[in-house]
N, C-alpha and C. Protein backbone atom coordinates (compact mmCIF):
# COMPACT_ATOMS: atom_id res chain seq x y z
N UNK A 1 42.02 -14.84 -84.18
CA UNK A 1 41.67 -13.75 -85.08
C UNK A 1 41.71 -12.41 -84.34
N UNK A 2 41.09 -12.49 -83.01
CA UNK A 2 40.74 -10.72 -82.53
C UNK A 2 42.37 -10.86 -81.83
N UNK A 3 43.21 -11.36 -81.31
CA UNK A 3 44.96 -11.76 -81.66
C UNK A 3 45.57 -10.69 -82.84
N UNK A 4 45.22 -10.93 -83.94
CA UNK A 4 45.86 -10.50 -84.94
C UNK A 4 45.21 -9.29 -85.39
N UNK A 5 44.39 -8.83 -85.06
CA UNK A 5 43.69 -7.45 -85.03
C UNK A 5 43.96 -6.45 -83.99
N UNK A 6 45.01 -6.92 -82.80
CA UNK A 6 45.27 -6.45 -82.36
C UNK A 6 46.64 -6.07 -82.08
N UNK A 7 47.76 -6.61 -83.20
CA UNK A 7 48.66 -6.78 -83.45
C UNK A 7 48.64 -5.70 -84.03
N UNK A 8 47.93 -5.69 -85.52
CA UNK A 8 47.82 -4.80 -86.57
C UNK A 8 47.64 -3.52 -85.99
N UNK A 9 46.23 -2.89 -84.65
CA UNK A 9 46.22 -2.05 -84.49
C UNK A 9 47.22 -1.67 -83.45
N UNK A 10 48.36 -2.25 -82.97
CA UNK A 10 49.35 -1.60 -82.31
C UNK A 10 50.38 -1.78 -83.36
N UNK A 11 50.54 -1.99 -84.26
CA UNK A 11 51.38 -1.60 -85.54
C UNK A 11 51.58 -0.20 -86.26
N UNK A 12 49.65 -0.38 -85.74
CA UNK A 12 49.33 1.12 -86.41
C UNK A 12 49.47 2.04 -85.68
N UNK A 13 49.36 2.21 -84.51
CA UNK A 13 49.57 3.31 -83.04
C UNK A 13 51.24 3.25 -83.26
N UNK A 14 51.89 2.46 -83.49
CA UNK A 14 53.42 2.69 -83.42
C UNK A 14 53.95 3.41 -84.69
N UNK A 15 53.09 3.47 -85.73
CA UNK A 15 53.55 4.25 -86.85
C UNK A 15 53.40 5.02 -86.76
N UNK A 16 52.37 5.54 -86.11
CA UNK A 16 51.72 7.14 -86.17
C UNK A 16 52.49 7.94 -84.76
N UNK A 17 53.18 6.91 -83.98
CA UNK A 17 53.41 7.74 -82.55
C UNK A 17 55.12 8.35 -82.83
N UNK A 18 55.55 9.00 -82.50
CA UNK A 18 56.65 9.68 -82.40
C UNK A 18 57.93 9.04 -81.99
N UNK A 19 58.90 9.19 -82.59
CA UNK A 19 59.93 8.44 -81.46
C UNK A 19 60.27 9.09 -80.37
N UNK A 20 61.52 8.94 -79.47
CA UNK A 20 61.69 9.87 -77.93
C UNK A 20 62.21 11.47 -78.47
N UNK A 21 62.89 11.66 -79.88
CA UNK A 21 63.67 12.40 -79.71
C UNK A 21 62.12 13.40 -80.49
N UNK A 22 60.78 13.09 -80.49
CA UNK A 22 59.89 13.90 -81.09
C UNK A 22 59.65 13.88 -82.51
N UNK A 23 60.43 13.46 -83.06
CA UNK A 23 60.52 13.33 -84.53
C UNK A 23 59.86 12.21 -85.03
N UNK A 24 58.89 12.23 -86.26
CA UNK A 24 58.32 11.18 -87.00
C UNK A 24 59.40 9.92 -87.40
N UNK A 25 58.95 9.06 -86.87
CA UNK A 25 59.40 7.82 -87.84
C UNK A 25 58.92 7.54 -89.25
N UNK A 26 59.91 7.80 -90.01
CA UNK A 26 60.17 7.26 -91.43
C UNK A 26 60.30 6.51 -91.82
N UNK A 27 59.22 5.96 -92.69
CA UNK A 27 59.68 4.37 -93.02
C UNK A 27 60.24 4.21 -94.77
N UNK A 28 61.04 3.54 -94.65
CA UNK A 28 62.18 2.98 -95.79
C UNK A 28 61.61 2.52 -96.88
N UNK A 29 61.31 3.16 -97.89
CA UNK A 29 60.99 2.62 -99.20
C UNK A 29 61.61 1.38 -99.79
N UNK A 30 61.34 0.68 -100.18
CA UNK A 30 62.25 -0.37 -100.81
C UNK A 30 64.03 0.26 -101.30
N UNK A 31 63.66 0.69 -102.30
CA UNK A 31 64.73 1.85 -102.81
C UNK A 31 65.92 2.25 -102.34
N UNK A 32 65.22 2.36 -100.92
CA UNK A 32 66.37 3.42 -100.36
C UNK A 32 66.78 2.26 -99.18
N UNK A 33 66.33 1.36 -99.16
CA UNK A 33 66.79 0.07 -98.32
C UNK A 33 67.90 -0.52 -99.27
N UNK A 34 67.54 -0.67 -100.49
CA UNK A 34 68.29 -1.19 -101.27
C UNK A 34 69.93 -0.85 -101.83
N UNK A 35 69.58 0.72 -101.57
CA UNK A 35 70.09 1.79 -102.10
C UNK A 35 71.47 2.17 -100.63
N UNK A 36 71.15 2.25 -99.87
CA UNK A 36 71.87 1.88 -98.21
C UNK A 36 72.08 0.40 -98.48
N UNK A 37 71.81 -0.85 -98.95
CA UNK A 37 73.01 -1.65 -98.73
C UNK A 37 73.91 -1.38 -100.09
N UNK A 38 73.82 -0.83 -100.95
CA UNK A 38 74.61 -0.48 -102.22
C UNK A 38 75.49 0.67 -101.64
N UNK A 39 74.99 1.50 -100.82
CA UNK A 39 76.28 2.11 -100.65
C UNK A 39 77.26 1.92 -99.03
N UNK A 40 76.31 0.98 -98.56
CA UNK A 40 77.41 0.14 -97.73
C UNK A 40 78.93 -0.81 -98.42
N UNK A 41 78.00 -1.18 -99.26
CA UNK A 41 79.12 -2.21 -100.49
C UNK A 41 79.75 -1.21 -100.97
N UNK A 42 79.77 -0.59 -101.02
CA UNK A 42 80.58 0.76 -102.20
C UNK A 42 81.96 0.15 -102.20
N UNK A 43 82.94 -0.05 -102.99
CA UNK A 43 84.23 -0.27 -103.85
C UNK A 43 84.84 0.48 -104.86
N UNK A 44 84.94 1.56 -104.29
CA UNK A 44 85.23 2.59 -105.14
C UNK A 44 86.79 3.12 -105.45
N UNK A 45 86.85 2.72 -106.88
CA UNK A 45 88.48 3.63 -107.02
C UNK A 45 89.02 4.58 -106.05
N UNK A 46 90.30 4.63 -105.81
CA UNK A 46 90.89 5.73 -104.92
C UNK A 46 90.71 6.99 -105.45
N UNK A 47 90.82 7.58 -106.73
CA UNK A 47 90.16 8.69 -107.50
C UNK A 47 88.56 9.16 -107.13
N UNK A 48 88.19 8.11 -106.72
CA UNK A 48 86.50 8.64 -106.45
C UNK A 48 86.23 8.46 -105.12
N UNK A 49 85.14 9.66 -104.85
CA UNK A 49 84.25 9.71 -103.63
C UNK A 49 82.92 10.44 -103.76
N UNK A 50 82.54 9.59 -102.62
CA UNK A 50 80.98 9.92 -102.59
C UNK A 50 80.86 11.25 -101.53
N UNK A 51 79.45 12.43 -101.53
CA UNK A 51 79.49 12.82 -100.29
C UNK A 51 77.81 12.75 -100.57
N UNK A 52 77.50 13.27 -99.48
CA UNK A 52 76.01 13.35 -99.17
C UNK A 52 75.68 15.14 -98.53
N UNK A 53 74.74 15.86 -99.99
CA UNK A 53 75.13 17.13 -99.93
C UNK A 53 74.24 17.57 -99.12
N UNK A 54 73.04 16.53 -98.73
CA UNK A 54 71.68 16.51 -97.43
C UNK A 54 72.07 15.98 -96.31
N UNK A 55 73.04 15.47 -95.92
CA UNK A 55 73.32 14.80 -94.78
C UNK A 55 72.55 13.24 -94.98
N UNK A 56 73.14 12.61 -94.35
CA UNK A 56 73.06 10.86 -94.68
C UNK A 56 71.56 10.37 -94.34
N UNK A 57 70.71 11.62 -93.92
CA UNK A 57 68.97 11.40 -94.14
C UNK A 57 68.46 11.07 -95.38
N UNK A 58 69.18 11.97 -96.18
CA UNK A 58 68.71 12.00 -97.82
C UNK A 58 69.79 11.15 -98.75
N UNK A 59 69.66 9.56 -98.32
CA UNK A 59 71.05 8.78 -99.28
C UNK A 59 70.28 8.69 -100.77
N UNK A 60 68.69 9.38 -100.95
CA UNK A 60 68.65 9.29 -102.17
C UNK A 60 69.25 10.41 -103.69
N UNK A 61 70.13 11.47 -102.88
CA UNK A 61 70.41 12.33 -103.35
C UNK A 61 71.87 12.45 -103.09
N UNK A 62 73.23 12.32 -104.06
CA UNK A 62 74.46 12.53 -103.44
C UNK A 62 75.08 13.05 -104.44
N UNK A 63 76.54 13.26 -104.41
CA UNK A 63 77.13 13.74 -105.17
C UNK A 63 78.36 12.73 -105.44
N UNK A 64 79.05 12.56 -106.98
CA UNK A 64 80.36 11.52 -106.92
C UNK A 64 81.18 12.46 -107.37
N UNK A 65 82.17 12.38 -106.93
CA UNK A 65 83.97 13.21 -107.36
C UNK A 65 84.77 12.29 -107.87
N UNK A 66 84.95 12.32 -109.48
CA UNK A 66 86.23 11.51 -110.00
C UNK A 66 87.27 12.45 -110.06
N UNK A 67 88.74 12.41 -110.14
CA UNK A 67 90.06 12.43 -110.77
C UNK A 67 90.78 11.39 -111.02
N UNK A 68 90.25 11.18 -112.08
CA UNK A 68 91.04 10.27 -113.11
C UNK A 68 92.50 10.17 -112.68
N UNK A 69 93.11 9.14 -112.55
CA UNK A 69 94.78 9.55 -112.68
C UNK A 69 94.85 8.91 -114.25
N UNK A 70 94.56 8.72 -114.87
CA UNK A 70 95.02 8.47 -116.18
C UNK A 70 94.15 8.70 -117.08
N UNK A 71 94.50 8.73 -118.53
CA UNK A 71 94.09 9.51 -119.75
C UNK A 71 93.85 10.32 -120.12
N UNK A 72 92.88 11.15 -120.63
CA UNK A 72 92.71 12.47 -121.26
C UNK A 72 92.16 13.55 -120.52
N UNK A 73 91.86 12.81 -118.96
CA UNK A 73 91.13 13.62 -117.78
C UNK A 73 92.35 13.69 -117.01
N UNK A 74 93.12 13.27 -117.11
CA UNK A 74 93.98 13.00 -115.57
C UNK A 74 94.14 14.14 -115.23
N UNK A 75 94.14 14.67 -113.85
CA UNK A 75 94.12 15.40 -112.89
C UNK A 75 93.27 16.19 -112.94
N UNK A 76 92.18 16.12 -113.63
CA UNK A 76 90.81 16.70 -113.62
C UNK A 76 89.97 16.55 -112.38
N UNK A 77 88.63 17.01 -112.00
CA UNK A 77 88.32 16.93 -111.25
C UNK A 77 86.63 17.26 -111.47
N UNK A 78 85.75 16.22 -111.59
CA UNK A 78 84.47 16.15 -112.46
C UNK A 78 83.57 15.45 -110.84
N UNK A 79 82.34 16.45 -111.13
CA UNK A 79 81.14 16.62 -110.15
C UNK A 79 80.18 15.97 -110.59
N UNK A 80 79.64 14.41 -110.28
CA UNK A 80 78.55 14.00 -110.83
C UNK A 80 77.41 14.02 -109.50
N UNK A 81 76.40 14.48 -109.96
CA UNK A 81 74.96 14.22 -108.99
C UNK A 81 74.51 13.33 -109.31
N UNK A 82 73.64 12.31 -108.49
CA UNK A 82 73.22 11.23 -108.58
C UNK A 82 71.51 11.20 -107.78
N UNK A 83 70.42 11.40 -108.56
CA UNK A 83 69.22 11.35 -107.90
C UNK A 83 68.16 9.28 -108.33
N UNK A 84 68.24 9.41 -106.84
CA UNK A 84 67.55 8.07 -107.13
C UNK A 84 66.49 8.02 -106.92
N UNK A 85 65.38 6.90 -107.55
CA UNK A 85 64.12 6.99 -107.59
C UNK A 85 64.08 6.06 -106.23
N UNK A 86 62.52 6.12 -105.57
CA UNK A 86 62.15 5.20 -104.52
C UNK A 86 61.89 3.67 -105.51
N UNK A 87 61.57 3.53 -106.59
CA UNK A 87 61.51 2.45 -107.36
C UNK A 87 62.85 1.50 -107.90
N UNK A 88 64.39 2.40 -107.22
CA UNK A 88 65.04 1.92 -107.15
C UNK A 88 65.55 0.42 -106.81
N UNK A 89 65.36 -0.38 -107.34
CA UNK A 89 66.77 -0.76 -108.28
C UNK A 89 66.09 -0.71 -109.75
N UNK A 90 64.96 -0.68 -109.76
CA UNK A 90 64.15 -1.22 -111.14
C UNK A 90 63.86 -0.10 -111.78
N UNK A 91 64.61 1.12 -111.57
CA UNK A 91 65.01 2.39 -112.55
C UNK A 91 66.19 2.91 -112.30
N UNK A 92 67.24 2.74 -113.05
CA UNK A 92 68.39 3.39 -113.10
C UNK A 92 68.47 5.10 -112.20
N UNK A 93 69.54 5.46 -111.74
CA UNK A 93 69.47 6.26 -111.21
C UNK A 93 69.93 7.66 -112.11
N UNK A 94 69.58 8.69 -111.78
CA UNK A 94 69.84 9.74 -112.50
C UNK A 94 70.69 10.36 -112.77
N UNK A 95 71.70 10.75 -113.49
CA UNK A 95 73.17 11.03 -113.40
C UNK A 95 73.52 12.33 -113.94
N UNK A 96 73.40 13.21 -113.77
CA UNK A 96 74.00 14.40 -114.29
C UNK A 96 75.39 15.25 -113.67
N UNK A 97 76.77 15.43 -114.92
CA UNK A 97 78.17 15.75 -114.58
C UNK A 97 77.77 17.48 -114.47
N UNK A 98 78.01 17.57 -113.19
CA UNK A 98 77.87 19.39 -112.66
C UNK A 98 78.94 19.83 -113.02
N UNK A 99 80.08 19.35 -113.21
CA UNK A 99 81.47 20.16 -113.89
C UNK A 99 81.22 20.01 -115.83
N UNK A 100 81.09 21.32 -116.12
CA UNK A 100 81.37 21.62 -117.77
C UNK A 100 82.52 20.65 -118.28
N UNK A 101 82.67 20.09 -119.10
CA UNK A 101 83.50 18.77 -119.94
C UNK A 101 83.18 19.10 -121.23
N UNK A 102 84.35 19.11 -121.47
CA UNK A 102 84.67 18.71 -123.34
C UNK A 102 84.64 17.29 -123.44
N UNK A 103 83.70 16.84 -123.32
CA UNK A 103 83.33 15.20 -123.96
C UNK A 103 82.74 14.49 -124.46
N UNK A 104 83.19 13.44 -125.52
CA UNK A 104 82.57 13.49 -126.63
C UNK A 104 80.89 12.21 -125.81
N UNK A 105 80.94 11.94 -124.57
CA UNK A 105 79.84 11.24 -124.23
C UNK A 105 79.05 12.04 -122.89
N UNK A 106 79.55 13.11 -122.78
CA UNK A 106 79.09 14.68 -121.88
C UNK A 106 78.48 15.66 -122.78
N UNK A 107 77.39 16.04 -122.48
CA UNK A 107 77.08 17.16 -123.55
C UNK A 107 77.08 18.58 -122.13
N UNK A 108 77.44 19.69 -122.78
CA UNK A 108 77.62 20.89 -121.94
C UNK A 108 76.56 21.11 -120.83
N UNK A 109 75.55 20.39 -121.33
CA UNK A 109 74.01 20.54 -119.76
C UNK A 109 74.72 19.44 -118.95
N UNK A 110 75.57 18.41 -119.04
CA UNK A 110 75.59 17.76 -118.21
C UNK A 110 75.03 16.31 -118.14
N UNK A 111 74.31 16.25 -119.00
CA UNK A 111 73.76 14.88 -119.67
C UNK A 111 74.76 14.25 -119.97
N UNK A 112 74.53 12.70 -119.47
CA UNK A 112 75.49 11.83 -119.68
C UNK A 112 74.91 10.56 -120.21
N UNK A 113 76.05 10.14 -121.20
CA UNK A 113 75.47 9.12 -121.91
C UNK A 113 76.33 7.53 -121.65
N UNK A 114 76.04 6.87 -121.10
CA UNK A 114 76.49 5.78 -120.53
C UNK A 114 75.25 4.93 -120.44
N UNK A 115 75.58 3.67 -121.22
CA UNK A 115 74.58 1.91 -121.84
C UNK A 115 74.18 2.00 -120.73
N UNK A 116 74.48 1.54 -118.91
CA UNK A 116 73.78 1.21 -117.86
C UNK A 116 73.00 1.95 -117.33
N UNK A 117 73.24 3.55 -117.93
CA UNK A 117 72.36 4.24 -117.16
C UNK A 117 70.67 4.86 -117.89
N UNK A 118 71.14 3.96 -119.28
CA UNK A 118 69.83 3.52 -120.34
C UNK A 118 69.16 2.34 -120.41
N UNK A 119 69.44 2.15 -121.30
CA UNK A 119 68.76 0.30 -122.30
C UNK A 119 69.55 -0.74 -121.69
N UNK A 120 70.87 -0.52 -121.00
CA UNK A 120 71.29 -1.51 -120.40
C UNK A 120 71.38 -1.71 -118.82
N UNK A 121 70.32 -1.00 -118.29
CA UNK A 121 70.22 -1.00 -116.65
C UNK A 121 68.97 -2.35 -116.77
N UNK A 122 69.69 -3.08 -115.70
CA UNK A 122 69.18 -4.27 -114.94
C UNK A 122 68.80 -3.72 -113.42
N UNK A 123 67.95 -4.42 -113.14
CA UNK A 123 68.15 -4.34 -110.99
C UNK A 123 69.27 -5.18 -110.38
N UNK A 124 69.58 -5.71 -111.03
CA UNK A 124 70.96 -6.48 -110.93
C UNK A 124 71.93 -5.80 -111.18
N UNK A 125 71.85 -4.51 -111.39
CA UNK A 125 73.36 -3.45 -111.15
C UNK A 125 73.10 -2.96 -110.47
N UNK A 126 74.34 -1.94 -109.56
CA UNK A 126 73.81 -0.90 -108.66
C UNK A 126 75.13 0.38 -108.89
N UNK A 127 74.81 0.90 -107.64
CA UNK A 127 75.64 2.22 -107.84
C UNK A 127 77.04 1.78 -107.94
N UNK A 128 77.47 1.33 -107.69
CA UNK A 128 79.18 0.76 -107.60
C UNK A 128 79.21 0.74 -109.52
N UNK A 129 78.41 -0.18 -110.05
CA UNK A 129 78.57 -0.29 -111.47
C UNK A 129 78.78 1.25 -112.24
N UNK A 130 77.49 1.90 -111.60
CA UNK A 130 77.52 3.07 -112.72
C UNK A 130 78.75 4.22 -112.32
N UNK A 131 79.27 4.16 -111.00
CA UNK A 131 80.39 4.90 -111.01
C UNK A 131 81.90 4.51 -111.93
N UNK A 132 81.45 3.18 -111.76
CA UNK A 132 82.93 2.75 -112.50
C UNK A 132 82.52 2.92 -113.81
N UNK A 133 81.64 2.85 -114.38
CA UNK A 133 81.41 3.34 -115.53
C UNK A 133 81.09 4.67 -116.21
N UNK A 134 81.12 5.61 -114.87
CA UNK A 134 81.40 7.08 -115.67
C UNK A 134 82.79 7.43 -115.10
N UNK A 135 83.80 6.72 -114.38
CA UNK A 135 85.02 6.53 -114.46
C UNK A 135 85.80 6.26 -115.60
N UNK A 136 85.03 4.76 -116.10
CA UNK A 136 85.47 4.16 -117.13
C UNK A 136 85.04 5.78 -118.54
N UNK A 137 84.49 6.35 -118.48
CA UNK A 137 84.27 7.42 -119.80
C UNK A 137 85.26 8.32 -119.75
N UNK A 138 85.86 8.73 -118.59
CA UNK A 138 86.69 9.72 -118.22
C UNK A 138 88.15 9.43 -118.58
N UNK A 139 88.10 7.73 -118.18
CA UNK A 139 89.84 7.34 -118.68
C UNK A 139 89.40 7.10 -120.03
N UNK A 140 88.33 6.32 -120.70
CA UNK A 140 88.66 6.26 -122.08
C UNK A 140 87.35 6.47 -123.21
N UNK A 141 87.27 8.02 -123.52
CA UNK A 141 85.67 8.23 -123.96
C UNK A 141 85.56 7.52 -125.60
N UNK A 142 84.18 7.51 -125.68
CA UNK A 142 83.95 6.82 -126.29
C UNK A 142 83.36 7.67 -127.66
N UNK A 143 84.18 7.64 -129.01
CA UNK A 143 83.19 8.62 -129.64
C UNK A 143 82.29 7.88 -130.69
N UNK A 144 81.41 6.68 -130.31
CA UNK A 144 80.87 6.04 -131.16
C UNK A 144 79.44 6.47 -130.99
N UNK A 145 79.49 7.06 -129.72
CA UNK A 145 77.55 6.67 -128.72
C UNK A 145 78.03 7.85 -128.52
N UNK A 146 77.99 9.29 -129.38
CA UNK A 146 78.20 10.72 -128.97
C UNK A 146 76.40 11.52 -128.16
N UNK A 147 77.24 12.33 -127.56
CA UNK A 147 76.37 13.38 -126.98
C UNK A 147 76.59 14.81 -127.95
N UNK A 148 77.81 15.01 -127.43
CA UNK A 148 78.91 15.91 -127.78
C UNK A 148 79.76 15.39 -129.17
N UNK A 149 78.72 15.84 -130.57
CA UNK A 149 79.04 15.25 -131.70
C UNK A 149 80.16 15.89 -132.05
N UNK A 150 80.79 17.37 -131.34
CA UNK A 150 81.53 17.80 -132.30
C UNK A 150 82.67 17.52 -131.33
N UNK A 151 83.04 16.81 -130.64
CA UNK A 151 84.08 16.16 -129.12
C UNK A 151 84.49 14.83 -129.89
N UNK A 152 83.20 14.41 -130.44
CA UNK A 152 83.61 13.02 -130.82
C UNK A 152 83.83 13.17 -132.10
N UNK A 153 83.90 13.83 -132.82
CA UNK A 153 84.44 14.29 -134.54
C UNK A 153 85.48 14.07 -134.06
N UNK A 154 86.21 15.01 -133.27
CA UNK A 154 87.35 15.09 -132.54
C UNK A 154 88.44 13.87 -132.49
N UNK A 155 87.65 13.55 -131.78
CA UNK A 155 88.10 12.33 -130.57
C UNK A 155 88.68 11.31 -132.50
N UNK A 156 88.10 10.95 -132.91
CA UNK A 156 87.76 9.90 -133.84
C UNK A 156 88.77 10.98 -134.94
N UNK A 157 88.42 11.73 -135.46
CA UNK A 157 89.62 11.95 -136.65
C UNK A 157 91.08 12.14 -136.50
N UNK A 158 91.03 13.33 -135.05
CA UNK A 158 92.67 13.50 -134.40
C UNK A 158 92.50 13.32 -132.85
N UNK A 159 92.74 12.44 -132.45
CA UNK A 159 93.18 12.22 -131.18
C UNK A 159 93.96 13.41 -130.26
N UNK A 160 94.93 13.86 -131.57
CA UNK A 160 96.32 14.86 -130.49
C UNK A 160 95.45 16.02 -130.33
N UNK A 161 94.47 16.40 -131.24
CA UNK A 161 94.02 17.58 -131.49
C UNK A 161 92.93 17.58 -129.84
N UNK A 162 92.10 16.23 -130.00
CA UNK A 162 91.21 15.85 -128.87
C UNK A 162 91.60 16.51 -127.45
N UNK A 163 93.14 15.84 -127.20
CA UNK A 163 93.63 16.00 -125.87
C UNK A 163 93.96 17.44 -125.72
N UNK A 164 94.83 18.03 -126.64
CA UNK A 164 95.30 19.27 -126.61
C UNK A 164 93.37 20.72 -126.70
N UNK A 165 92.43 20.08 -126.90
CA UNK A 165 91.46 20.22 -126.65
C UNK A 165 90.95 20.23 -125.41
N UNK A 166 90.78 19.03 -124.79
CA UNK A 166 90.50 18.26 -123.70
C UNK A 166 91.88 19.29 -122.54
N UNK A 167 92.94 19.73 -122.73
CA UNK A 167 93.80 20.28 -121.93
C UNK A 167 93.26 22.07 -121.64
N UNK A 168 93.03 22.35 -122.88
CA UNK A 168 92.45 23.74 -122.81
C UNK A 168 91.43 23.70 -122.17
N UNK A 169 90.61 22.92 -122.03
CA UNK A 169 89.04 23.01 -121.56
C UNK A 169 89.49 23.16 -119.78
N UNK A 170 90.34 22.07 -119.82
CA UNK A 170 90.12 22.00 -118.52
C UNK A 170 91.07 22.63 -117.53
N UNK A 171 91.55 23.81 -118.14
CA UNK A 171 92.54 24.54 -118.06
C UNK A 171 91.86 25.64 -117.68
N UNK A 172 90.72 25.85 -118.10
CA UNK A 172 89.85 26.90 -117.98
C UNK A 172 89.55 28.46 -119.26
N UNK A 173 89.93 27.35 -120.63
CA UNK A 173 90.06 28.00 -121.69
C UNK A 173 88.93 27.76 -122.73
N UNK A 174 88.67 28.29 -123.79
CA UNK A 174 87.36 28.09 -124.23
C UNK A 174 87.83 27.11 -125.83
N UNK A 175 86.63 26.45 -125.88
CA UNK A 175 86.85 25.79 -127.43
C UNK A 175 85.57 26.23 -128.10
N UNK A 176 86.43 26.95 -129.68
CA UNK A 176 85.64 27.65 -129.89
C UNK A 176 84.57 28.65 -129.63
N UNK A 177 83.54 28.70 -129.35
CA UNK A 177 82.82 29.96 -128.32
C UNK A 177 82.26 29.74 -127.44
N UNK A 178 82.73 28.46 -126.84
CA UNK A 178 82.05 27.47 -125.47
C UNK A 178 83.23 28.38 -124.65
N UNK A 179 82.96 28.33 -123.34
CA UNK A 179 84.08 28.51 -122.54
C UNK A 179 83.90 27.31 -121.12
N UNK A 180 84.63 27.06 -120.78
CA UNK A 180 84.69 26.31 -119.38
C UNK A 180 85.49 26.04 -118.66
N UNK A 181 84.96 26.42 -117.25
CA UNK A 181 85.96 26.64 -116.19
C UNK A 181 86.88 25.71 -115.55
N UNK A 182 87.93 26.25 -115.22
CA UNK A 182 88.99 25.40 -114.63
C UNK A 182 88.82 24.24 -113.64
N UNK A 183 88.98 23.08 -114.26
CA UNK A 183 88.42 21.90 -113.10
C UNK A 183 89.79 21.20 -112.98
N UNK A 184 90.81 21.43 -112.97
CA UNK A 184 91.97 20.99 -112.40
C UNK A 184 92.49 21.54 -111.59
């Protein structure tokens, strides 16, 4: 017993003591343990990349870069932030598109509407899933589950009208009295 009390209190002197380089030791939330082997696994389309806009201290905060090579985005170039909770995996992570989009599942703040990153997040998904799935919105949006009701009017009555829409926007031309800047 006085063995294991003395274990504990050099457990505790080692948490509190400094490492060589002076700096506190940080200890790893579940989350972000979890969250570092998810983005060790990363499998990511050649169109996408990750960066880390804190330096690889802060992997709970990053940024994703799609360009689509195909569909109504192709050669676009869309900024998603990604903030994760320390309760990570057992709360979806936070997703907001920093590039302005005409889309009918993007609303102009940047809110994004994608099933996994709602009512259909498990801890049994991780980041690899939800990128391919705001990939997957970019090659083929969806105007059933709208954000952007008047994208997905769009999208759903004229298609040609959609793209030739979807071309202006991202051209750096305005629809209707929205304007938004050139992301190609």
């Amino acid at each position: 017993m006085i063995g294991l009390f003395k274990v504990k209190e050099k457990q505790r002197e080692e948490s509190k003591n400094t490492n060589t380089r002076g700096a506190s030791v940080k200890k790893q939330s579940a989350g972000e343990l979890r969250l570092h082997k998810d983005i060790t696994e990363l499998n990511l389309p050649k169109s996408c990349s990750i960066s880390f806009r804190n330096g690889k201290s802060d992997l709970m905060n990053f940024e994703v870069t799609i360009k689509p090579d195909e569909g109504y985005y192709k050669g676009g170039k869309f900024v998603f932030t990604f903030q994760v909770s320390p309760v990570y995996p057992h709360e979806a992570p936070k997703v907001k598109c920093r590039t302005k989009v005409y889309h009918p599942n993007i609303d102009l703040e940047g809110s994004v509407c994608l099933n996994v990153l709602r009512e259909d997040w498990k801890p049994v998904l991780n980041i690899n899933t939800v990128i391919y799935g705001l990939f997957h919105l970019l090659t083929e949006p969806n105007y059933e589950d709208p954000l952007n009701h008047d994208a997905a009017a769009v999208l759903r009555d004229n298609p040609k009208l959609f793209e030739t829409n979807v071309r202006k926007a991202m051209g750096g031309g305005y629809i209707g009295d929205t304007s938004f800047p050139r992301c190609m």
